[in-house]
Protein backbone atom coordinates (compact mmCIF):
# COMPACT_ATOMS: atom_id res chain seq x y z
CA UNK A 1 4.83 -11.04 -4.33
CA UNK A 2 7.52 -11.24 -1.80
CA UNK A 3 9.14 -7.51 -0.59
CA UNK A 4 12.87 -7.18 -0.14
CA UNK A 5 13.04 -4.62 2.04
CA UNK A 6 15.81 -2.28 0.45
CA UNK A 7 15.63 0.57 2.73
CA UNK A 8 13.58 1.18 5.79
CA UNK A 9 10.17 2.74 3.32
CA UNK A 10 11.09 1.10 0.17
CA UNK A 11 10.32 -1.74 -0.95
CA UNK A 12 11.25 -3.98 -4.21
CA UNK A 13 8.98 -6.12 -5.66
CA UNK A 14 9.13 -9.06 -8.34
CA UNK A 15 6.47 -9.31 -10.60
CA UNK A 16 5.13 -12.36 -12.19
CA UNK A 17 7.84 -12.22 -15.20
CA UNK A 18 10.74 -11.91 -12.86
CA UNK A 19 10.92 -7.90 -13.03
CA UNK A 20 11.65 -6.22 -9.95
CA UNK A 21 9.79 -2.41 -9.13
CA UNK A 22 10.61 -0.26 -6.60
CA UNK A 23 7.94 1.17 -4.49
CA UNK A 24 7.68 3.52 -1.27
CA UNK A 25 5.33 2.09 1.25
CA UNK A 26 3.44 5.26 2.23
CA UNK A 27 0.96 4.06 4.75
CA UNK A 28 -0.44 0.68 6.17
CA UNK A 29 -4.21 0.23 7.25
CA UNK A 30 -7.12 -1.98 8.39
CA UNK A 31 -10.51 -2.50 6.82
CA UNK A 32 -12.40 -5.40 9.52
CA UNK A 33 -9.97 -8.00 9.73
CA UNK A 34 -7.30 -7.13 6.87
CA UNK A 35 -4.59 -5.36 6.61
CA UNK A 36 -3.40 -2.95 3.23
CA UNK A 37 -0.51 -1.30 2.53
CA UNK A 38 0.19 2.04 0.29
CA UNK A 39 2.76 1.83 -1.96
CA UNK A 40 3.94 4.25 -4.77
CA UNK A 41 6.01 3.03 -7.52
CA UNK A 42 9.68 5.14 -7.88
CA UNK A 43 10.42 4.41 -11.35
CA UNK A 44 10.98 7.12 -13.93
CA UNK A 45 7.90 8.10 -15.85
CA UNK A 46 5.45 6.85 -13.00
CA UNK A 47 2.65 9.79 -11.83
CA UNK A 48 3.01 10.90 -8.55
CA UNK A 49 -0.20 9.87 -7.51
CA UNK A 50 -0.18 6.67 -9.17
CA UNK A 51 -0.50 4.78 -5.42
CA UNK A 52 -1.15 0.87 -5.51
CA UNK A 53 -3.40 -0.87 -2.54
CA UNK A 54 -2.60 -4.48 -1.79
CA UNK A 55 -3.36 -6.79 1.26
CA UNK A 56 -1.19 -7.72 3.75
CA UNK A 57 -0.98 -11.28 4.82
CA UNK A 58 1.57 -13.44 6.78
CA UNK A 59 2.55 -17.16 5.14
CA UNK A 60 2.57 -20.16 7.53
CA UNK A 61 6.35 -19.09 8.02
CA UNK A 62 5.52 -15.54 9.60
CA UNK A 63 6.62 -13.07 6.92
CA UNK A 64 4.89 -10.67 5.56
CA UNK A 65 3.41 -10.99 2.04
CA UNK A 66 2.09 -8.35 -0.25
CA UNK A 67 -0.92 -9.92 -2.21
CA UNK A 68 -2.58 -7.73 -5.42
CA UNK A 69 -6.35 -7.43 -4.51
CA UNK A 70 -8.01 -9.22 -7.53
CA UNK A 71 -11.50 -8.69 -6.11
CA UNK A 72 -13.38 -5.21 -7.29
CA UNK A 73 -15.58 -5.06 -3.63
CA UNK A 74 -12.41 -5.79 -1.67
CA UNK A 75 -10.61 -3.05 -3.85
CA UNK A 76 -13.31 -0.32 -3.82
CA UNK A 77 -13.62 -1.05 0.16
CA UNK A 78 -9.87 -0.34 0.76
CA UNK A 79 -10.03 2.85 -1.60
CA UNK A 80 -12.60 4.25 -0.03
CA UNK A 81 -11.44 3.31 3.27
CA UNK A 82 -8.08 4.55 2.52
CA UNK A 83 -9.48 7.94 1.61
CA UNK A 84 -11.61 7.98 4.95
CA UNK A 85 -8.23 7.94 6.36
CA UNK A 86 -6.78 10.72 4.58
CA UNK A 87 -9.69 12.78 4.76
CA UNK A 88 -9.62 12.55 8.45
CA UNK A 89 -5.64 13.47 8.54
CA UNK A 90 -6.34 16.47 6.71
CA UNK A 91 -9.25 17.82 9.48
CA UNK A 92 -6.79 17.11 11.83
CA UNK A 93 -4.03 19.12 10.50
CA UNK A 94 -6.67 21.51 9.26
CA UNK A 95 -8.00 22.34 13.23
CA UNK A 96 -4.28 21.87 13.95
CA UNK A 97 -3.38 25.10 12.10
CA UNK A 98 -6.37 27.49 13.28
């Protein structure tokens, strides 16, 4: 999946039938060597915390892709790193405030 970027934090996205969603990328991170990116869908009826984690990679031509993770370590791995990362945002804003 290519992104169009539409506005500077959203993103469109085609899907495999030709159907274009829009997301908000939220947050980008690194697990080892890869990159993710955050992104939660803006269409009516989707939950708020409905967020979707996919990789990051750059075709031979230099832009950015956005690839669905397909493999269940790779996934759990970025989850799990991804709520490291949150968890360690919150004690920050947590000692922040006393």
């Amino acid at each position: 999946m290519s992104p169009e970027e539409k506005d500077e934090d959203v993103l469109v996205l085609t899907d495999d039938d030709g159907v274009e969603h829009e997301f908000e990328l939220v947050d980008v991170f690194q697990v080892d060597d890869k990159e993710y990116a955050v992104l939660l869908p803006l269409e009516e009826g989707a939950e708020p915390d409905e967020a979707v984690i996919m990789r990051v990679e750059t075709d031979e031509n230099g832009e950015q892709l956005l690839i669905p993770i397909e493999d269940d370590e790779e996934f759990e791995q970025a989850v799990e790193a991804y709520d490291a990362l949150c968890s360690e945002e919150t004690d920050e804003e947590d000692e922040e405030d006393e």
